[in-house]
N, C-alpha and C. Protein backbone atom coordinates (compact mmCIF):
# COMPACT_ATOMS: atom_id res chain seq x y z
N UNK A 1 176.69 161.25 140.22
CA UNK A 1 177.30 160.38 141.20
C UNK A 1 178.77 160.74 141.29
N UNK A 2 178.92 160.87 142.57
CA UNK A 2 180.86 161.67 142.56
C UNK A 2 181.29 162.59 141.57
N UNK A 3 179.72 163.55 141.07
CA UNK A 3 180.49 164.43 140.61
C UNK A 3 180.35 164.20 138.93
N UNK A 4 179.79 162.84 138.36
CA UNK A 4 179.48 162.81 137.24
C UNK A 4 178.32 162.33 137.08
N UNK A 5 177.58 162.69 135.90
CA UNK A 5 176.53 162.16 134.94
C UNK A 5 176.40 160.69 135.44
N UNK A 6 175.11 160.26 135.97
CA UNK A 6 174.88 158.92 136.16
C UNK A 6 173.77 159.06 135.34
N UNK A 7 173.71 157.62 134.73
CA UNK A 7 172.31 157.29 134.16
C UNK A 7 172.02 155.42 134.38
N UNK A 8 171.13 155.13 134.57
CA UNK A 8 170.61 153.46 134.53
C UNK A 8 169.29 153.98 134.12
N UNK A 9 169.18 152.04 134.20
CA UNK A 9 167.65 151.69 133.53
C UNK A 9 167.71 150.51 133.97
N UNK A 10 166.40 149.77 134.02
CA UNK A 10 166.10 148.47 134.71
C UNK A 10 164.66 148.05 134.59
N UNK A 11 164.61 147.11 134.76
CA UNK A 11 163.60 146.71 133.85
C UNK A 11 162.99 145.79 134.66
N UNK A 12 161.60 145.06 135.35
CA UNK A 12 161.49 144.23 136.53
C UNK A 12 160.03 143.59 135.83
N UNK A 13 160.15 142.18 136.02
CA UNK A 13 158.88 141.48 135.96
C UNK A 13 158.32 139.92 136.32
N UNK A 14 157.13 139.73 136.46
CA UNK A 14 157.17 138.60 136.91
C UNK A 14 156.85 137.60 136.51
N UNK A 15 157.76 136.45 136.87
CA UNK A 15 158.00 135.24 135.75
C UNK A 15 157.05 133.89 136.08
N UNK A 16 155.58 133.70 135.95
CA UNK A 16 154.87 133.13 136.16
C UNK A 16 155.09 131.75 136.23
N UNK A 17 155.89 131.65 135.42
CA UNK A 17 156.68 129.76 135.81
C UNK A 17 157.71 129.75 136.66
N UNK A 18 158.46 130.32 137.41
CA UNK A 18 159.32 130.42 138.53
C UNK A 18 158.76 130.83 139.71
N UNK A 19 158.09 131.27 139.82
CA UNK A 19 156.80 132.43 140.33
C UNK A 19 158.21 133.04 141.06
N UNK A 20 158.95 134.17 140.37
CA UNK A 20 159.76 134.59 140.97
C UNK A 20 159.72 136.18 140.33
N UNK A 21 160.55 137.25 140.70
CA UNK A 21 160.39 138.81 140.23
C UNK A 21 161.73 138.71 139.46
N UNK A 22 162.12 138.79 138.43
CA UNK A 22 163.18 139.12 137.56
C UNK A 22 163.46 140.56 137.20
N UNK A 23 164.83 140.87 136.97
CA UNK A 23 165.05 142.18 136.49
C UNK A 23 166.47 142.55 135.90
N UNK A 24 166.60 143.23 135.04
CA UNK A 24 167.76 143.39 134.41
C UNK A 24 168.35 144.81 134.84
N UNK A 25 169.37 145.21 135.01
CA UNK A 25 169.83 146.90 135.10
C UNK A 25 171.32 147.03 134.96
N UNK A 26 171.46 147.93 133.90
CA UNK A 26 172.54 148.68 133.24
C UNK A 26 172.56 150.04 133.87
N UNK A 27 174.11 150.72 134.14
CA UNK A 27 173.90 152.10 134.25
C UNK A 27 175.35 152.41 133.35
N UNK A 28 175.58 153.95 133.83
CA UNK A 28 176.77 154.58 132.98
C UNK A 28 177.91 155.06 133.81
N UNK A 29 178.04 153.41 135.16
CA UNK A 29 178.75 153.74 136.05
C UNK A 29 179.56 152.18 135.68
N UNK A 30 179.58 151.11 134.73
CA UNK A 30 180.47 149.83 134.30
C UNK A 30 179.65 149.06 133.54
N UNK A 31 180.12 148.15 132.89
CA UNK A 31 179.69 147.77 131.62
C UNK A 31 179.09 146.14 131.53
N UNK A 32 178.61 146.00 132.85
CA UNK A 32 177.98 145.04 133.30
C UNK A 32 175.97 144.78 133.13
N UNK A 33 175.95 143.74 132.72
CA UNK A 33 174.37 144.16 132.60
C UNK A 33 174.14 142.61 133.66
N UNK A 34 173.50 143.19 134.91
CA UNK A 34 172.88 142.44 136.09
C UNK A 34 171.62 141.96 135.82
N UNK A 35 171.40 140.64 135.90
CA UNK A 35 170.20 140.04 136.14
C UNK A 35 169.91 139.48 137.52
N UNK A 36 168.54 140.16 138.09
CA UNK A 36 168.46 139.45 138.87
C UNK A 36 167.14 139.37 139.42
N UNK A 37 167.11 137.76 140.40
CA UNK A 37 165.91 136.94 140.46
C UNK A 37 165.38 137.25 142.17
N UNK A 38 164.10 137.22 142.32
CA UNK A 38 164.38 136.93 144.23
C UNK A 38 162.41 137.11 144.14
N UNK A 39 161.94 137.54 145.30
CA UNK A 39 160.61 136.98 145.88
C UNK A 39 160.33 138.60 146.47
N UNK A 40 158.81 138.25 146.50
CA UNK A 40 158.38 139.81 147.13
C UNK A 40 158.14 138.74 148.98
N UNK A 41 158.21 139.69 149.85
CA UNK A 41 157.77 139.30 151.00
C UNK A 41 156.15 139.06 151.26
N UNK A 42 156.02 138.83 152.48
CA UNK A 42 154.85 138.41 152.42
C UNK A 42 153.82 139.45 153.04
N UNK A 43 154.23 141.00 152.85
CA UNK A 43 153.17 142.05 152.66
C UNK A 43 153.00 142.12 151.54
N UNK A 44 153.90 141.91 150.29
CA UNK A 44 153.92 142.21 149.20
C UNK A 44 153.98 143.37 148.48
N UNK A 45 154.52 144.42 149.85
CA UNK A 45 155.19 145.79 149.19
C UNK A 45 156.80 145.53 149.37
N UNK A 46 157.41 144.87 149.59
CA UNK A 46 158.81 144.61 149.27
C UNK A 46 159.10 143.22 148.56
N UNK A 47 160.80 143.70 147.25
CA UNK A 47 160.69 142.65 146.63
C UNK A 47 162.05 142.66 146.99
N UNK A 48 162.53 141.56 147.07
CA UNK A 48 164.23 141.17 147.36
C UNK A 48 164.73 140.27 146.61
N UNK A 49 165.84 140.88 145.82
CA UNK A 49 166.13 140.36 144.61
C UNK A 49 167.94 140.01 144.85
N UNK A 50 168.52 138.93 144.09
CA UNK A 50 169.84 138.90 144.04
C UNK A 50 170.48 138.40 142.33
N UNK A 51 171.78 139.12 142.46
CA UNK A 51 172.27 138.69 140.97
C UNK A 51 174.00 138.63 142.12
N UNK A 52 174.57 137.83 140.81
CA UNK A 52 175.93 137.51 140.80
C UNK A 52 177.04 138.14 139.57
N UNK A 53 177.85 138.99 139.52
CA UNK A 53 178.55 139.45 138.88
C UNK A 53 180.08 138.96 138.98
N UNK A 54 181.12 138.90 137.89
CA UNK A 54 182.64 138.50 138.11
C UNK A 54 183.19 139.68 137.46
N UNK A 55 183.09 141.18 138.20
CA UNK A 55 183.88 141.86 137.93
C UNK A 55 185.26 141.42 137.71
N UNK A 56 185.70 142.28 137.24
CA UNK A 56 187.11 141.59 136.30
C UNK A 56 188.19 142.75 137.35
N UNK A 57 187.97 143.38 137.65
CA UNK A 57 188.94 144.29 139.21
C UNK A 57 188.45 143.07 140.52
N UNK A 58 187.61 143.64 140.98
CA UNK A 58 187.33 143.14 141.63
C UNK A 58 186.98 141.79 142.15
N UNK A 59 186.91 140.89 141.21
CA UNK A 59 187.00 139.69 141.39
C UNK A 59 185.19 139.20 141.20
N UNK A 60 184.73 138.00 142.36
CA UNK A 60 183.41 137.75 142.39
C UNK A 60 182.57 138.62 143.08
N UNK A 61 181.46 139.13 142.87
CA UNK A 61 180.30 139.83 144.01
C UNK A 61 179.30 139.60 143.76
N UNK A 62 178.31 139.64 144.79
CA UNK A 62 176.87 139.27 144.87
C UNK A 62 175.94 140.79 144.99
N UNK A 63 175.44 141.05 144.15
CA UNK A 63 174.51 142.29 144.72
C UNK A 63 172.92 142.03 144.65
N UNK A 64 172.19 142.46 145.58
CA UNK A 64 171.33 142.80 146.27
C UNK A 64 170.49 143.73 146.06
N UNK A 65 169.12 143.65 145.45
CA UNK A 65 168.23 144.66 145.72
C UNK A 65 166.82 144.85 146.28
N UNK A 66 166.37 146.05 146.43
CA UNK A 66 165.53 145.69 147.47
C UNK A 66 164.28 147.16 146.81
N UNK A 67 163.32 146.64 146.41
CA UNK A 67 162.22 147.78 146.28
C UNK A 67 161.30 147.59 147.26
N UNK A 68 160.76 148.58 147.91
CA UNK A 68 159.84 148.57 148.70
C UNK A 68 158.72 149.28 147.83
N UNK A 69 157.36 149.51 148.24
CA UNK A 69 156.15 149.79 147.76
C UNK A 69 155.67 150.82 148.93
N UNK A 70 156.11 152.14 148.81
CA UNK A 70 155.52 152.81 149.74
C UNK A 70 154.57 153.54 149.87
N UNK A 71 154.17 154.06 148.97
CA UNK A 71 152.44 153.77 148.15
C UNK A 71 151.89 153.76 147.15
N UNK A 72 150.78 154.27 146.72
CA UNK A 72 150.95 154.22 145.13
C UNK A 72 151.35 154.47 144.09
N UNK A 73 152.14 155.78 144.73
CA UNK A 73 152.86 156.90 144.00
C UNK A 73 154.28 156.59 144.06
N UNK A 74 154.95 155.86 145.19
CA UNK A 74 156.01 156.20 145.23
C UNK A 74 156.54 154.99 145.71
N UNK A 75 157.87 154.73 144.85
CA UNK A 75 158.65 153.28 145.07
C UNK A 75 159.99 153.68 145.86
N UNK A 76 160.57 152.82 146.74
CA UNK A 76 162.23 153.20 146.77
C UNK A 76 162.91 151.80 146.61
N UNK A 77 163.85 152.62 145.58
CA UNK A 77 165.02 151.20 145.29
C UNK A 77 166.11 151.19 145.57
N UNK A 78 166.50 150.35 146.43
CA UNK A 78 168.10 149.97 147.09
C UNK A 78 169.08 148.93 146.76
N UNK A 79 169.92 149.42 146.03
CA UNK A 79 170.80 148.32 145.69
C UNK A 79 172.37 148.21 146.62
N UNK A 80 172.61 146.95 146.97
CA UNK A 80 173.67 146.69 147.52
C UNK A 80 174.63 145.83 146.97
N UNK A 81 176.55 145.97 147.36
CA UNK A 81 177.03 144.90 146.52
C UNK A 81 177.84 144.07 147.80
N UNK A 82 178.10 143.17 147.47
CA UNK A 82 179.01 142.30 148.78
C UNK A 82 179.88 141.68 147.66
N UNK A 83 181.49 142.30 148.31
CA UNK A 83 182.60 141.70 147.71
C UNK A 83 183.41 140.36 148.02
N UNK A 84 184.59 139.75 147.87
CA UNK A 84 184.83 138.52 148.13
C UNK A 84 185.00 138.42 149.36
N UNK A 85 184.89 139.64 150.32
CA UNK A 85 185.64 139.82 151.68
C UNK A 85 184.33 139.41 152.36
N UNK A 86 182.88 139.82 152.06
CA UNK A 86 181.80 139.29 152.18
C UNK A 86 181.36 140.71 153.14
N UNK A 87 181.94 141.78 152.94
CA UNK A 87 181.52 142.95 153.30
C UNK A 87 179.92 143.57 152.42
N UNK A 88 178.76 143.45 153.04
CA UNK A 88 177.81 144.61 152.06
C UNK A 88 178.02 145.87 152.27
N UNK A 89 177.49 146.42 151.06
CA UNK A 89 177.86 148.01 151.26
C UNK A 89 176.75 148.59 150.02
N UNK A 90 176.31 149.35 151.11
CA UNK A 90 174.86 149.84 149.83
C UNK A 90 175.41 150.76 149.11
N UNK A 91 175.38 150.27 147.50
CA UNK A 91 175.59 151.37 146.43
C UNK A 91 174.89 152.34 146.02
N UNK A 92 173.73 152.79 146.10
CA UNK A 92 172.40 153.78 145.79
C UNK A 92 170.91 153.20 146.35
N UNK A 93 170.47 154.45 146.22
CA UNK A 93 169.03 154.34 146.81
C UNK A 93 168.91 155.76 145.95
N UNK A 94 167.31 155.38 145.13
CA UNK A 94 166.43 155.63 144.28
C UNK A 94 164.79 155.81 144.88
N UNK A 95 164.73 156.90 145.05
CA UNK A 95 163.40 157.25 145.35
C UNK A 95 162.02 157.52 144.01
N UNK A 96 161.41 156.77 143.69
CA UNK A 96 160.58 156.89 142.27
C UNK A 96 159.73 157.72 142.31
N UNK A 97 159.10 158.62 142.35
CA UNK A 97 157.58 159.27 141.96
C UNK A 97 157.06 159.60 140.77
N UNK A 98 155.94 158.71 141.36
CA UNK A 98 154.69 158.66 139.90
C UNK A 98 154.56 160.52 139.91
N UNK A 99 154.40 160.68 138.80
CA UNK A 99 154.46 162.35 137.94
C UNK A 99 152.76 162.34 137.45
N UNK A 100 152.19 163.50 138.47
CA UNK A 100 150.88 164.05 138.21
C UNK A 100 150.81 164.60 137.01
């Protein structure tokens, strides 16, 4: 990412007493670990998720993610952040493939 080593991980599941999709994700781009909660739509190949962070530069932000289910093999994940100005601005997109 810009030139350096990115790495994350994230972790997603579903919380049968909220009936909601939870997920946690860390990367090796700030030292924030995001939780966040939200609902699959009602095809049930997209899940839309939100967490709240208080970066310490930047102040408060809300970020946004979004997996779609595009088939069996293959997921894409989009994460977005919206700052206090209430601007979104998509930070990455992650294309998954299941490995034959």
């Amino acid at each position: 990412m810009m030139g350096s080593p990115f790495t994350g991980i994230g972790m997603t599941g579903y919380d049968n007493h909220t009936h909601k999709y939870v997920s946690t994700w860390v990367d090796s781009m700030g030292t924030a670990v995001l939780y966040f909660e939200g609902t699959a739509g009602a095809d049930g190949k997209t899940i839309t998720q939100e967490a709240r962070y208080d970066d310490p530069i930047k102040g408060p932000m809300k970020w946004r993610s979004v997996t779609r289910v595009v088939d069996d093999n293959t997921h894409v994940f989009e994460m977005y952040v919206t700052d206090k100005s209430g601007k979104e601005e998509k930070m990455m997109e992650i294309t998954y493939t299941r490995k034959r």
